[in-house]
Structure formats: C-alpha cells, structure tokens
Protein backbone atom coordinates (compact mmCIF):
# COMPACT_ATOMS: atom_id res chain seq x y z
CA UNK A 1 -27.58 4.96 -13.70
CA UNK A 2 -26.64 6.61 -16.95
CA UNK A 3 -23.34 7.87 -15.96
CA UNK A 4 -20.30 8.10 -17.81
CA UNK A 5 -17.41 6.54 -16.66
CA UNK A 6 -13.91 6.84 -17.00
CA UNK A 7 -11.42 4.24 -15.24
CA UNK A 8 -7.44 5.94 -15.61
CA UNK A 9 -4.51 4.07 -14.33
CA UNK A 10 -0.39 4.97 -14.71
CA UNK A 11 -0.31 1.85 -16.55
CA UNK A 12 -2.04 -0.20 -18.75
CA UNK A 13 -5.03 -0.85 -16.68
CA UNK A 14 -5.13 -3.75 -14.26
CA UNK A 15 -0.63 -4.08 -15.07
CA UNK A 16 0.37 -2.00 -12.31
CA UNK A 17 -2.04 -2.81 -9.31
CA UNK A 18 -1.05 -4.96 -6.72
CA UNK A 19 -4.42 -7.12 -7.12
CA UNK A 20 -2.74 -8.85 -10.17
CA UNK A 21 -0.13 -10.54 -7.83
CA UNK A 22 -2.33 -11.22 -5.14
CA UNK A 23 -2.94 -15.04 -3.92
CA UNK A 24 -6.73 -14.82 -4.51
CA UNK A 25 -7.80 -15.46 -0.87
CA UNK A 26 -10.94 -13.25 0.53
CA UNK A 27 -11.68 -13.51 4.24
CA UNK A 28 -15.70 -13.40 5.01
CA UNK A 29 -18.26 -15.43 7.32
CA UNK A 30 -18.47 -18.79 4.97
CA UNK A 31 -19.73 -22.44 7.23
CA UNK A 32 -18.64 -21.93 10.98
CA UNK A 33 -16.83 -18.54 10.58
CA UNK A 34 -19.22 -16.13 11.59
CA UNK A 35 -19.58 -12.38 11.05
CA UNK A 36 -18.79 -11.81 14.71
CA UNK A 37 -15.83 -13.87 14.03
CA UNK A 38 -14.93 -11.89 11.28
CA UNK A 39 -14.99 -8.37 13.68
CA UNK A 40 -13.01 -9.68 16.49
CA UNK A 41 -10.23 -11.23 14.22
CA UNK A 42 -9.91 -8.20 13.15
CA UNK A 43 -9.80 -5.91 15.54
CA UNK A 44 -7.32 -8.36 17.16
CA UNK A 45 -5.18 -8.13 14.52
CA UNK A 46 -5.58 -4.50 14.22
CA UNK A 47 -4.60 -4.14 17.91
CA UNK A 48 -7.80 -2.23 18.69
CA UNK A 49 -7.67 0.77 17.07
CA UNK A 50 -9.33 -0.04 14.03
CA UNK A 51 -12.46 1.92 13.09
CA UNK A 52 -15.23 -0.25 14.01
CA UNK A 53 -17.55 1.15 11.71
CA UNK A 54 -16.17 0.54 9.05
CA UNK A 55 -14.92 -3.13 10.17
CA UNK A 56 -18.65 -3.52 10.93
CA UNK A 57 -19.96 -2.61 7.61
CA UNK A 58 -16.72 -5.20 6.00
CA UNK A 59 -18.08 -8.14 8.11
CA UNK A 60 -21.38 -7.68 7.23
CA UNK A 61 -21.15 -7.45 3.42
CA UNK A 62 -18.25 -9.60 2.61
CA UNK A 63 -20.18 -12.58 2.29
CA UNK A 64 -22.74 -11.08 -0.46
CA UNK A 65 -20.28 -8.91 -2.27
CA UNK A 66 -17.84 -11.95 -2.80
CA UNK A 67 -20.65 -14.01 -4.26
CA UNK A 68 -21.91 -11.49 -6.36
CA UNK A 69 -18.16 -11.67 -7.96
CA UNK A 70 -19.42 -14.87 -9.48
CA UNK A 71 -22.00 -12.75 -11.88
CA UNK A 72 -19.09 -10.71 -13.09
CA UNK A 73 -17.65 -14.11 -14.11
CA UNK A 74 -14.95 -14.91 -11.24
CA UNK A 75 -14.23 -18.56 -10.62
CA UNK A 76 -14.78 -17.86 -6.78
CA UNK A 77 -14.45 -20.89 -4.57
CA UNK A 78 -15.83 -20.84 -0.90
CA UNK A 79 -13.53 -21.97 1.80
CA UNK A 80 -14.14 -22.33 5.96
CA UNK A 81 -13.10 -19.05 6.56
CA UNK A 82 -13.76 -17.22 3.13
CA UNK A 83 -13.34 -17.70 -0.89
CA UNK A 84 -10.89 -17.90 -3.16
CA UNK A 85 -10.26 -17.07 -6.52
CA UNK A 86 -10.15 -21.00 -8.07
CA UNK A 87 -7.31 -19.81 -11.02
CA UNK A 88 -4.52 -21.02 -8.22
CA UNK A 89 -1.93 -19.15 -6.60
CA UNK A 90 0.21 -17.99 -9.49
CA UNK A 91 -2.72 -17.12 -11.50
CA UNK A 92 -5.57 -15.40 -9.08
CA UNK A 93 -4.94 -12.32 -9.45
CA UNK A 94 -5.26 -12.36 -13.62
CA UNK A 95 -8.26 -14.55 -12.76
CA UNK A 96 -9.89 -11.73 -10.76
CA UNK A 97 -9.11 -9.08 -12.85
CA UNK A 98 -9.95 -10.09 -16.29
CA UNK A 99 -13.35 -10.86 -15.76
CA UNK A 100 -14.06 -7.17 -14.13
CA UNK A 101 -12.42 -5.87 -16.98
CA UNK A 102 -13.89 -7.57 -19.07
CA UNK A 103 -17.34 -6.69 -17.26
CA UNK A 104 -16.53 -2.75 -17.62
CA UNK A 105 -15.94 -2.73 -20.88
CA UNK A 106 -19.29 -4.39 -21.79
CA UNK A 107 -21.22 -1.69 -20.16
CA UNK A 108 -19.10 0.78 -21.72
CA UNK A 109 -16.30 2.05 -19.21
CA UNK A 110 -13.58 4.38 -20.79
CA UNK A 111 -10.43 3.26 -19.80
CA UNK A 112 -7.63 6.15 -19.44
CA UNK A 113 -4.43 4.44 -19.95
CA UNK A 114 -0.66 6.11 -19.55
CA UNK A 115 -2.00 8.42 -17.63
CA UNK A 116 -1.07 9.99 -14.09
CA UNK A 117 -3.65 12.20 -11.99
CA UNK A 118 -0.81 14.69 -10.71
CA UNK A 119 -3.71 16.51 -8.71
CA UNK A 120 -7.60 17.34 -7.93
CA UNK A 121 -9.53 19.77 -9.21
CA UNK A 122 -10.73 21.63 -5.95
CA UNK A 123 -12.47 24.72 -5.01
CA UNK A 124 -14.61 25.64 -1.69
CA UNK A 125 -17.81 23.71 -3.24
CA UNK A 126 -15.86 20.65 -3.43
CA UNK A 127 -13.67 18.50 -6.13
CA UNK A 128 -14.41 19.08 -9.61
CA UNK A 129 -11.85 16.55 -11.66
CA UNK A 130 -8.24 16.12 -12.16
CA UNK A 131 -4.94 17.42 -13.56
CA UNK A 132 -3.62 14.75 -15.67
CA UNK A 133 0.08 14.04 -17.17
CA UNK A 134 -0.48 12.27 -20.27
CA UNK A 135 2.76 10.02 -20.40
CA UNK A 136 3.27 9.32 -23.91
CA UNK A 137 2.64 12.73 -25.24
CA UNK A 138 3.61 14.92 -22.11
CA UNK A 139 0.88 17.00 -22.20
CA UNK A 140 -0.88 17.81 -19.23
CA UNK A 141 -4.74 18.36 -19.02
CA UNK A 142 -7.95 19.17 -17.34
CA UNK A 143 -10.57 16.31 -16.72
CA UNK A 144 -13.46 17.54 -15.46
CA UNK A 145 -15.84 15.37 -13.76
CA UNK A 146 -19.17 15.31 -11.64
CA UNK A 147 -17.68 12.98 -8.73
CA UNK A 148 -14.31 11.11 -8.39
CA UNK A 149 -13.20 7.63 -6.72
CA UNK A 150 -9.62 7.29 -5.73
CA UNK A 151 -8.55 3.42 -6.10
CA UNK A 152 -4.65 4.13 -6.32
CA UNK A 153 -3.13 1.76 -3.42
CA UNK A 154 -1.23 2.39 -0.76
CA UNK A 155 2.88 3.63 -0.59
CA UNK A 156 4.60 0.89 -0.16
CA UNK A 157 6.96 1.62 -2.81
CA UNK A 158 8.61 4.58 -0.42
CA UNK A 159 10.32 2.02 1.12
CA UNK A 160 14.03 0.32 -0.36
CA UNK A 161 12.35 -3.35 -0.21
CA UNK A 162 8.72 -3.91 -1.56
CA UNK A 163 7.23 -6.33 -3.26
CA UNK A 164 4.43 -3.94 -4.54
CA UNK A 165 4.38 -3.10 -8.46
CA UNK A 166 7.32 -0.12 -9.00
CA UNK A 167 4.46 2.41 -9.57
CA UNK A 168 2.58 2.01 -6.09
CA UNK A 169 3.95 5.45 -4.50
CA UNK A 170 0.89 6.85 -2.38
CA UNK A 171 -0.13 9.25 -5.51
CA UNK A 172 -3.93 9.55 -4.00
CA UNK A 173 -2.79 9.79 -0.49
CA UNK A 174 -0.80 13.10 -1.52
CA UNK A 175 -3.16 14.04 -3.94
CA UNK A 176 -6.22 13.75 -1.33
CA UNK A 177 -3.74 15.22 1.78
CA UNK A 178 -3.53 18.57 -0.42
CA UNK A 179 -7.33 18.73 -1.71
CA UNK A 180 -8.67 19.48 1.57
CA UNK A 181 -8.66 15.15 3.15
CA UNK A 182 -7.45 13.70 6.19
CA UNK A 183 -4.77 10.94 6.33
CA UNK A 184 -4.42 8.17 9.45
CA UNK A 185 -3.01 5.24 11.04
CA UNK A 186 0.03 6.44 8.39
CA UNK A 187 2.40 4.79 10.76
CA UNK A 188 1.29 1.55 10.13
CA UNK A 189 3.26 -0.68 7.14
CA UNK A 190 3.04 -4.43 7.32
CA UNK A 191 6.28 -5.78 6.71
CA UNK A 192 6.89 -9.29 5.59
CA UNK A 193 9.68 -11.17 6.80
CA UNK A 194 10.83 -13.30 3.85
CA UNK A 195 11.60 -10.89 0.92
CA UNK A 196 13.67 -12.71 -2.16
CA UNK A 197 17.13 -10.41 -2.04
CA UNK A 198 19.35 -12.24 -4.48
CA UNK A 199 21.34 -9.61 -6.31
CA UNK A 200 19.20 -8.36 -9.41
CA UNK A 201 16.47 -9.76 -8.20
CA UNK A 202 12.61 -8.08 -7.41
CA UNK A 203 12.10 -8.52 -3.41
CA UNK A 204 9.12 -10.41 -3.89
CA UNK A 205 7.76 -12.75 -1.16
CA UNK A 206 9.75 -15.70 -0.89
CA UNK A 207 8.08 -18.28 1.88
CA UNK A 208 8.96 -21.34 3.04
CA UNK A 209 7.29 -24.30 5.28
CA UNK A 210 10.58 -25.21 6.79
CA UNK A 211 14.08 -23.88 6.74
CA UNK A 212 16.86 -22.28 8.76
CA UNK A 213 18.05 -18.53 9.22
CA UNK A 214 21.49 -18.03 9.06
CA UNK A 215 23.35 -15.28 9.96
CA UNK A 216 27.33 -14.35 8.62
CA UNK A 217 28.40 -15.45 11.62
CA UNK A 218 26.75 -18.55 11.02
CA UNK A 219 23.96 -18.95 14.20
CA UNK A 220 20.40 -20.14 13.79
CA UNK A 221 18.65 -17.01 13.85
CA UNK A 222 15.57 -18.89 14.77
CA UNK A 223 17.52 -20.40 17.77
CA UNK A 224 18.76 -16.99 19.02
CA UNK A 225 15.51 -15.10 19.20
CA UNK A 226 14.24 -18.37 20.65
CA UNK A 227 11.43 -18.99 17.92
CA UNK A 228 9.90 -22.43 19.18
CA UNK A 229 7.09 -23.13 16.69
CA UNK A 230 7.51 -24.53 13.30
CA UNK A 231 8.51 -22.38 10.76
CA UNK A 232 5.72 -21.76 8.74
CA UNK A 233 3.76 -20.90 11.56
CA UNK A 234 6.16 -18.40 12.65
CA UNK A 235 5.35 -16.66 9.18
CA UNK A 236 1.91 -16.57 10.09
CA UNK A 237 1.09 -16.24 14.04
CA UNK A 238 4.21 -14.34 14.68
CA UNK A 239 5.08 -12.63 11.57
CA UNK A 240 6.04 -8.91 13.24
CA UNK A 241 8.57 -10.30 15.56
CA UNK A 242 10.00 -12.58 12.90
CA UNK A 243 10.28 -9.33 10.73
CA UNK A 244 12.18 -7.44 13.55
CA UNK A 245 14.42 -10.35 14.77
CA UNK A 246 15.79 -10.74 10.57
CA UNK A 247 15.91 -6.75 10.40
CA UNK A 248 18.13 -6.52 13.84
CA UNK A 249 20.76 -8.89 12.86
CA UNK A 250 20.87 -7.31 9.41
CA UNK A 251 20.88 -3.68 11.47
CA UNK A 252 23.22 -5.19 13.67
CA UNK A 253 25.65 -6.05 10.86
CA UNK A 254 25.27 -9.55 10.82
CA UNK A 255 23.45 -9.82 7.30
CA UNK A 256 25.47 -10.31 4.19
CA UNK A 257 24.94 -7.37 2.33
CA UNK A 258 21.55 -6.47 3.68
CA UNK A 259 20.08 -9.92 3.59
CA UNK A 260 20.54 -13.50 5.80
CA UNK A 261 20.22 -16.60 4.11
CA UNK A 262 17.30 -19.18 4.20
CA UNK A 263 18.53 -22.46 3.99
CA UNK A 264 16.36 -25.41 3.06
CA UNK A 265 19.27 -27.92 3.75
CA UNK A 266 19.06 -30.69 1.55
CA UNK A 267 14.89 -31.01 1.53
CA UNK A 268 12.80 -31.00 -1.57
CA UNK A 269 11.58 -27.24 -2.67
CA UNK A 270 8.73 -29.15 -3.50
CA UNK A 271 7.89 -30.25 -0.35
CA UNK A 272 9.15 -27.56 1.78
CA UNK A 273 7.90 -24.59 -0.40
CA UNK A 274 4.98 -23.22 -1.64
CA UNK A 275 4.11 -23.41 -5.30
CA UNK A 276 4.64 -19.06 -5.20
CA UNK A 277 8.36 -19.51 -3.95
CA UNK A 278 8.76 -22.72 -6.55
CA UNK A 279 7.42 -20.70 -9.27
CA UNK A 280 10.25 -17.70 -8.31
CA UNK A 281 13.18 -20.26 -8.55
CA UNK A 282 11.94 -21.33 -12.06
CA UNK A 283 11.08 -17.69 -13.54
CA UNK A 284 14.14 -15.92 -11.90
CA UNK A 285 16.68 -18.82 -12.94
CA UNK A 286 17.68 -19.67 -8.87
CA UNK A 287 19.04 -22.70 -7.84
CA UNK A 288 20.78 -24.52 -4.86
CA UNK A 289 19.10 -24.82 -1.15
CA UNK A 290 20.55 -21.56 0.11
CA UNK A 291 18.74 -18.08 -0.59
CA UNK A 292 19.16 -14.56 0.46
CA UNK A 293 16.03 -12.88 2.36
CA UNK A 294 15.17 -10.01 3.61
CA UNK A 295 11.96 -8.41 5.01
CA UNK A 296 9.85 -6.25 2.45
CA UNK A 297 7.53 -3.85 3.11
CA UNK A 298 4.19 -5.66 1.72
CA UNK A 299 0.87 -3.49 2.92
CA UNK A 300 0.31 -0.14 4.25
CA UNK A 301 -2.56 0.37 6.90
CA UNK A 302 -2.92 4.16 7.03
CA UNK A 303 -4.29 5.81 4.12
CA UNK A 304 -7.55 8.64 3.61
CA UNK A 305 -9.96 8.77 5.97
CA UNK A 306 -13.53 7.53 5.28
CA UNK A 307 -16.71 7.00 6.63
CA UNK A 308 -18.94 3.65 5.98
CA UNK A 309 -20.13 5.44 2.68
CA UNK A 310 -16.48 5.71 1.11
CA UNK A 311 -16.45 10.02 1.82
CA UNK A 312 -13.22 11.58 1.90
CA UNK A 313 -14.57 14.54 3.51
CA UNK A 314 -14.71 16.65 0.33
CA UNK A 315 -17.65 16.97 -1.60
CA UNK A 316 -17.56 15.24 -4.35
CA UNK A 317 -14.10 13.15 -3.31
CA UNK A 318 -14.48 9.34 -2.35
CA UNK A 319 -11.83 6.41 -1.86
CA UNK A 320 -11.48 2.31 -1.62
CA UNK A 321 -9.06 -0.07 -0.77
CA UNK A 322 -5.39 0.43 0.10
CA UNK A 323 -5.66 4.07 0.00
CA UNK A 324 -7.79 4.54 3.36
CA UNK A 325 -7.05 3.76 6.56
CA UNK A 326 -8.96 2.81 9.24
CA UNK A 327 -10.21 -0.77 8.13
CA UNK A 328 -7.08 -2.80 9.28
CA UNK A 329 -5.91 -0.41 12.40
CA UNK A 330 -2.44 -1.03 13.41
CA UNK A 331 -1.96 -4.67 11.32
CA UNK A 332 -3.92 -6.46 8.61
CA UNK A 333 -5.90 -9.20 9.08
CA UNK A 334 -4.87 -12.01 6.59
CA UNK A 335 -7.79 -12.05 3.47
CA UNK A 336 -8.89 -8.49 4.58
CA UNK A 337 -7.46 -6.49 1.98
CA UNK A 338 -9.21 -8.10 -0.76
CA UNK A 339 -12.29 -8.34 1.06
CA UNK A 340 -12.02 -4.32 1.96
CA UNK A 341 -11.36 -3.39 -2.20
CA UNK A 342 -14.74 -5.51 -2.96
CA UNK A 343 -16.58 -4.74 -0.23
CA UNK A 344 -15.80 -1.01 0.31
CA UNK A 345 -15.09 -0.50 -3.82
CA UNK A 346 -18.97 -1.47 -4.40
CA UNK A 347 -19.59 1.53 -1.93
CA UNK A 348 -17.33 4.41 -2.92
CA UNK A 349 -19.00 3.19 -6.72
CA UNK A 350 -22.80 3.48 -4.95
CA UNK A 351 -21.79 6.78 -3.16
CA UNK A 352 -19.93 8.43 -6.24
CA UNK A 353 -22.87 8.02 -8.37
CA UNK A 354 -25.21 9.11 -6.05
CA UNK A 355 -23.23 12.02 -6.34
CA UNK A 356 -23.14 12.62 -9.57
CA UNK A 357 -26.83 12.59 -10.62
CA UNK A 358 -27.41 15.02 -8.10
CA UNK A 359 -24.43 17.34 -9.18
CA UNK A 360 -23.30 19.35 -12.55
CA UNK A 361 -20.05 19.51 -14.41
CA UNK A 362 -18.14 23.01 -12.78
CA UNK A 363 -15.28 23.67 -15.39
CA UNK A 364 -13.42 25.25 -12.42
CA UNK A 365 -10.81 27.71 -13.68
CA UNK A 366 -7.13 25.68 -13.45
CA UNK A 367 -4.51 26.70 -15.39
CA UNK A 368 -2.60 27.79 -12.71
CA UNK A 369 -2.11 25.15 -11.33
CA UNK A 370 -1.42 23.67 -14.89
CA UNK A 371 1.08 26.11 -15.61
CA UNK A 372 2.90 25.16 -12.17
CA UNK A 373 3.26 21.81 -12.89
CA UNK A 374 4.35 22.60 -16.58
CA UNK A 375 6.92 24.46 -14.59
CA UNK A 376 8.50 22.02 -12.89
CA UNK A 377 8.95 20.04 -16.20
CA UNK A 378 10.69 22.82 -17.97
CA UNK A 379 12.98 23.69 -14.82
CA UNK A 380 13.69 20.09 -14.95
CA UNK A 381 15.12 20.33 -18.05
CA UNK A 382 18.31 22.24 -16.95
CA UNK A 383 18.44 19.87 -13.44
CA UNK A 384 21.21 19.26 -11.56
CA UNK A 385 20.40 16.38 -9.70
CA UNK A 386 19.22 12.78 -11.24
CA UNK A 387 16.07 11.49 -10.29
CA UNK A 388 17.06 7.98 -9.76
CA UNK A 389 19.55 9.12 -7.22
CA UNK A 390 17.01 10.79 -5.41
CA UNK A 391 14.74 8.37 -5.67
CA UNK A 392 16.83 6.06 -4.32
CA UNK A 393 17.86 7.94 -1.20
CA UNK A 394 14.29 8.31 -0.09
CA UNK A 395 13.50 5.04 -0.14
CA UNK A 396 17.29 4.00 1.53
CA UNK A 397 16.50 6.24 4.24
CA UNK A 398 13.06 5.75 4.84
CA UNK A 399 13.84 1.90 4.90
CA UNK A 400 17.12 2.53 7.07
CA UNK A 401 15.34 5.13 9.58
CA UNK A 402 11.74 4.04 9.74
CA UNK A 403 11.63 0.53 8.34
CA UNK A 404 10.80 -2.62 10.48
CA UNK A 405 12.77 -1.30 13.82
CA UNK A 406 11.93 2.64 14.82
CA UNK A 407 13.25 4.89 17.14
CA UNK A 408 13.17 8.97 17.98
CA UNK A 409 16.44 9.62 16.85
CA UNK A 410 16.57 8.05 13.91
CA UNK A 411 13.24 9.63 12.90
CA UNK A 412 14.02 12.88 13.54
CA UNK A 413 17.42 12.25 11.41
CA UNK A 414 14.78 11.26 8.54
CA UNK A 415 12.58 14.25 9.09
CA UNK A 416 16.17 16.20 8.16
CA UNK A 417 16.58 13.92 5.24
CA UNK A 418 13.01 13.97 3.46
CA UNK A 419 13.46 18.27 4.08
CA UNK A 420 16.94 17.91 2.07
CA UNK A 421 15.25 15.79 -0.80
CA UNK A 422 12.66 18.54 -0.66
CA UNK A 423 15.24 21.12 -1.47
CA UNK A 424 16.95 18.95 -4.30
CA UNK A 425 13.44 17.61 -5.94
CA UNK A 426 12.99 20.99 -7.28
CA UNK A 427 17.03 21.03 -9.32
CA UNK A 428 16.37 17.63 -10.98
CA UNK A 429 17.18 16.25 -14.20
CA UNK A 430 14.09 15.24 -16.60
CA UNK A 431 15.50 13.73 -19.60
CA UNK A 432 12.30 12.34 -20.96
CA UNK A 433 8.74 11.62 -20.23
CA UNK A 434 9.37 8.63 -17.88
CA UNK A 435 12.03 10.63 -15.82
CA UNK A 436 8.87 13.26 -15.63
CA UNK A 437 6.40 10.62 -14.73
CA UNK A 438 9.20 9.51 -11.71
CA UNK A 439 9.63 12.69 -10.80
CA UNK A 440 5.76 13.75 -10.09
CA UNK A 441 5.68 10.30 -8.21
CA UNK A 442 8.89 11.38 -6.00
CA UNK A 443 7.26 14.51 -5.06
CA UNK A 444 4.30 12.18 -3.52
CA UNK A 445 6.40 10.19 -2.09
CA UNK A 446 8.34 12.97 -0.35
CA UNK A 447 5.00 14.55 0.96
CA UNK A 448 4.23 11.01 2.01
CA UNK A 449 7.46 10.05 3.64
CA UNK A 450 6.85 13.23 5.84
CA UNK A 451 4.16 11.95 7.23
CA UNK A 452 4.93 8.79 7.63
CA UNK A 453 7.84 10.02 9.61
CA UNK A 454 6.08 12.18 11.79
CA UNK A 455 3.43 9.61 12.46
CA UNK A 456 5.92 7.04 13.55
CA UNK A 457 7.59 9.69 15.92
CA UNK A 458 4.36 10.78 17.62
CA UNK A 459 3.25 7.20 18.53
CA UNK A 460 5.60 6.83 21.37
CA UNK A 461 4.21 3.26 22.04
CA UNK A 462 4.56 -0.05 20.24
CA UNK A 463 1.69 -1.57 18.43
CA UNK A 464 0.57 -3.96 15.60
CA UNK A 465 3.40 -3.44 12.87
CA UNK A 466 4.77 -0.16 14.06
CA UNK A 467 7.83 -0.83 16.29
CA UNK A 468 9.80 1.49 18.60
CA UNK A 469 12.64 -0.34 20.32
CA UNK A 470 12.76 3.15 22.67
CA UNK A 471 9.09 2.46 23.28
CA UNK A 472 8.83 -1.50 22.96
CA UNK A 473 5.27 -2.10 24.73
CA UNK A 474 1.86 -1.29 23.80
CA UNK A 475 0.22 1.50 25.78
CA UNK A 476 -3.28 1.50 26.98
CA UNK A 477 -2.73 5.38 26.50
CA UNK A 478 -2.36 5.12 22.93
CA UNK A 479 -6.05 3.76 22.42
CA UNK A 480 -6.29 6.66 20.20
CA UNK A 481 -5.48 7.02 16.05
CA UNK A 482 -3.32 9.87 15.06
CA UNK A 483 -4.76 12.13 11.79
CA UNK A 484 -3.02 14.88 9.40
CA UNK A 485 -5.11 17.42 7.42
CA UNK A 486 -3.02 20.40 5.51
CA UNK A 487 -4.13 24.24 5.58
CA UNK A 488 -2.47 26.77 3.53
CA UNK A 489 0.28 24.45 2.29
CA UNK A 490 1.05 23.33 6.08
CA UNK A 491 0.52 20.09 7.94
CA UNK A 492 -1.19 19.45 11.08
CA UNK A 493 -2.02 16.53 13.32
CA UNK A 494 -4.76 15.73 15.97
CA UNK A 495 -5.90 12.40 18.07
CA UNK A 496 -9.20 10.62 17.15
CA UNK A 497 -10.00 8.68 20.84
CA UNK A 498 -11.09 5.53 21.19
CA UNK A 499 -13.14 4.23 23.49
C-alpha cells in the first residue's frame, strides 16, 4: 500500500514475545473438524460469554490465514484438528518467527528495538503516535504516526508465577485503558497447573503423562480431590480444577515452600514426559524422579475491546492477539491463541492501513506529557523505595489474593494493597536505565492489577478460569461480560449482556 512501517518491541524484536516459546500448534477446521466445530469448542471452553463475533470471524478465516503462513516461508504441517509449526516442540516458536521476520524485513519494515511505548499520542480526533523511552540512551521521544496496532500481549507477568517472558506486563492494556479504550473479561487468567518451582528456577510449564502429587504430609493429592482419569488427561480435560486442588493444599499449608512435588517414581522421563519437560531437566541441570510444581499463571483472557475489524474504539487505535479480550471468554480454547494473533493480526494490519491512506500525520502538541514522564525519572533519582521490592509485592499479593482461588475478602485486602504500591511507586529508587524501564512497567502493572482486582470482585459467580470459593457455581445471571473505560483519570465499569 505504500506505507511506512515501523515494528518497536522492549526487546530485541521477536526475544521477548511469548510466541517464541510457544508449542507451534494452531487450532482451525482441517479434515473432519469443521468450522462449526471450531465455534462451539470454543464457546464451550469460553463458558459462553465469549464474543461471538469475533469467534465467528476466527473460525472462518483460520483455515486460509494458516495456509497463507506457508508463503511467508513457515514449515506449517496440517493436523485433524489444525496445523502445526513442523520445527518440533522445542523449536516452533523460532520456526514461526524467523520466517515473518525475515518476510518484514524484505519489504522494508523498520524495526524499533530497546524501545518502550510508555503512552499514546491522543487528542479528541483520535491517536496520533506514541511516547517512547529509548532504553539504552534514556531519552524519551515523540513518534508520530498516521495509525497504530497494539501487539504487546497480555499481563501475565503481574502475577508471582508465570511462565510468560519477564517483560509481558499488560503495557498496551494500560496504555489503551488511559487513551480513551475499553478493557474486558479482565478477570479471566488461565492458570496452568504444573509450573517448574525448583529453587532458582523460571516457573515454566513442566508436564507430565503420568506421575503422583504429593503433599508434605505425604497424601496423593490426586487421591484426595478424587481425580479418577489418567494423569495427562487431567492436564487437559480438567485442567482448572487440577489448578485449584494444587493451589488449596499449597494455601492450606501443605506445600513445601509454595510448591508440592511431582513424583515420577521410578519410570523413564522418557516415557512418562514430554520432550518440553525432558528438554527442562537437561537445560536447567535437574535430576532425580521427584520435582517441585506449582501452578503458573500461563494466558490472560481479558484484554482491549475490539470489534471484527481489530478497532479499539479510538480513531486511529487498533489491537491483536493477547491484548484483547473477547475471543476466548472466560477460558482458552487449546490452539486458539495462535490462531487469534494470525487470524485477527492480518486484520488489525488490513484495518490500520486502511486508516492510514485515508488520514495525515497531526504532530499533536506533547511535551507535557513528556515532561511528566521525564519527571518521574528525575524524582526517581532521590527514591526511597527499591523497585524490585515493589515489584515483587505486587506480584506476591496479586498471586496470594487473586491467584487460582478468589474470594471478597481477600480482594478487597488487594484493592488496599495495589492503593499502597500506588502511594510508594511515586518515592522509588531508579539507579539506571533498566530500573527506569521496570519502573514504567510497574506503573502498568499497578493500573492493571486494579482492575484485575475489581473485575474478579464484581463477578460474584464462578466461571471458566475465574474461581470464587464464596461463589463456587456458575450463574445463569452472569451471562453478561463486565467492561472498564477511564474519564478524567477515573475508572468505571458497566455490563455488556448476553443473550
């Protein structure tokens, strides 16, 4: 179309996305799996509340978007019930990366490096670029552009135990919240049950095809909670109440040090683990049958709100993948959140550029809001409080408090906590570029916390992955997804109903 392009990322790009440790596997209508297949697995999964249009317009171009990654030089392989990137497990996600990287810079993409968006450029006609930290130098700077696509993933990283990439911390859901976009479904995190949690070691997923669950006082979890399947189906068909039943006897102080063990007895790895899990062992130096494991926060279904053509809501402003919600509803749909970042990333490119040529560059007046984040760094530089501390508190608490088991009073203890790191966020210590780079991050992680928070209070039901042992059963009355907008600096709700 004659547009220029510029791709930015935190990190070098493609290091710090969560595609590059994916497993490679796409759902989509391939042989017998139809597209109406496709819809009604997922709104399953979602528990109903998904948005249907947009799980519509998924089913229906899944199939011809994951082909067409094939021209952009993907090894895709097509399965029964989708594709799959043919690289293997340990290496899919570098195999489906490269090649679109390699693919942009042909036709000339700049690629942005080291750089953090910190916020959007915004006035009543719409969004007009981005304020941008430039990590290695410090600076921070104007980019002013015709149209803008947020791809930044979800929040996952708010949480103690994730196994997304350290730099995942809801950056475009804050950024979009305070530009003038709607957040939903922010209640909704998929946790996996079997998170590595050796001592030192990254809480990365960690399955197994068959094993035991101990506890310190030395019962078969799996017996207690009277799991009857085999255990690798448990990880699959019943993954949420696996998730809860670990996080209770942890909660319950029967963990060893926030984790239970997994014991494998005296069976092969090689038989009774995946090649993921076997490659962990080798890289991270573990050995013996018995592990510590943990659940881990893994996906986040709440995110912007959309419509089928990728709109935020603000002119100009348009989003993909993990960042929106609405797709997966209350729980993802295994393969779905590749399928959404091709199938829904080829749209918010279509829309933005459709934009564009319609649209002129408006160097919108900003130094204000410049001059207010150089602020904060200079404050910063006579802090009182670290940043890693703080950092670490949010993330304890939010785990603690609104992790895998919820409940009103602990929530409403959190909503006391996140206003406390609110207060100290602003007396921190920035010793360097990095500590300013963590410290923007923690301030959208605070502003997403909050909501997350409130979210999980409001839904006084229990549904998909969010779980409220003082409200344990779904609710036919909660057919309905719960929204935040901001005015004026101030947050506000409402109920989109379903019918």
């Amino acid at each position: 179309m004659g547009l220029n392009v510029i791709l930015m990322s935190k990190a070098p790009i493609g290091a710090s996305s969560c595609t590059l440790y994916v497993g490679g596997g796409f759902r989509a209508a391939f042989g017998s799996y139809t597209k109406e297949d496709h819809f009604n697995d997922t709104l399953y999964g979602g528990r109903m509340i998904n948005d249907r249009s947009l799980v519509r317009v998924l089913v229906e171009e899944a199939p011809s978007r994951l082909l067409e990654l094939r021209d952009f030089g993907v090894n895709l392989n097509i399965g029964s019930r989708g594709a799959y990137v043919g690289d293997g497990p340990l290496t899919a996600g570098l195999g489906l990366i490269k090649p679109l990287i390699n693919y942009a810079k042909e036709i000339g993409v700049i690629f942005l490096e080291n750089s953090m968006a910190l916020d959007l450029i915004v006035d009543d006609s719409g969004v007009h670029g981005l304020i941008v930290f430039q990590i290695p130098s410090g600076k921070i700077i104007p980019i002013y552009s015709k149209s803008i696509v947020l791809s930044t993933g979800g929040y996952s990283q708010i949480f103690l135990r994730s196994d997304n990439p350290v730099r995942v911390s809801g950056d475009g859901c804050a950024m979009a919240l305070k530009a003038g976009a709607k957040l939903v479904d922010m209640e909704f995190t998929q946790f996996f049950p079997l998170g590595l949690a050796e001592e030192g070691k990254p809480p990365w997923l960690f399955p197994a095809y068959d094993a035991k669950i101990i506890n310190r006082a030395g019962e078969d979890v799996l017996l207690k909670y009277k799991f009857s399947k085999p255990f690798g189906k448990i990880i699959v068909e019943d993954r949420d109440l696996f998730s809860r039943a670990l996080f209770k006897e942890i909660d319950d102080g029967l963990g060893f040090d926030d984790s239970l063990i997994m014991d494998i007895e005296d069976k092969d790895p090689s038989i009774v683990m995946p090649d993921s899990s076997l490659h962990l062992i080798r890289v991270l130096g573990l050995s013996g049958s018995r592990f510590r494991i943990a659940p881990t926060a893994h996906f986040t279904m709440g995110g912007i709100l959309i419509d089928e053509n990728c709109s935020a809501g603000v002119p100009g402003l348009y989003a993909c993948g993990e960042v929106c919600g609405g797709v997966h509803g209350a729980n993802r749909l295994g393969g779905n959140a590749l399928t959404e970042t091709i199938v829904f990333g080829a749209r918010a490119g279509v829309s933005a550029s459709k934009y564009a040529l319609t649209s002129k560059i408006l160097k919108v007046d900003c130094s204000e809001t410049i001059h207010s984040f150089q602020k904060i760094l200079d404050k910063s530089q006579s802090g009182s409080h670290d940043i890693d501390n703080l950092r670490f508190e949010l993330r304890h608490s939010m785990w603690k408090y609104c992790g895998v088991i919820r409940n009103g009073n602990r929530l409403r203890d959190l909503l006391k906590i996140i206003d406390e790191l609110d207060v100290k966020v602003d007396d921190v210590i920035v010793k360097s570029r990095f500590d300013a780079l963590k410290l923007f991050e923690l301030r959208n992680m605070l502003l997403v916390s909050y909501v997350v928070a409130i979210s999980s209070l409001i839904r006084e039901e229990s549904r998909g992955a969010h779980y409220r042992s003082d409200f344990p059963n779904e609710s036919d009355g909660w057919l309905k997804r719960i929204y935040f907008g901001m005015k004026d600096g101030k947050l506000y709700y409402g109920m989109i109903i379903l019918t």
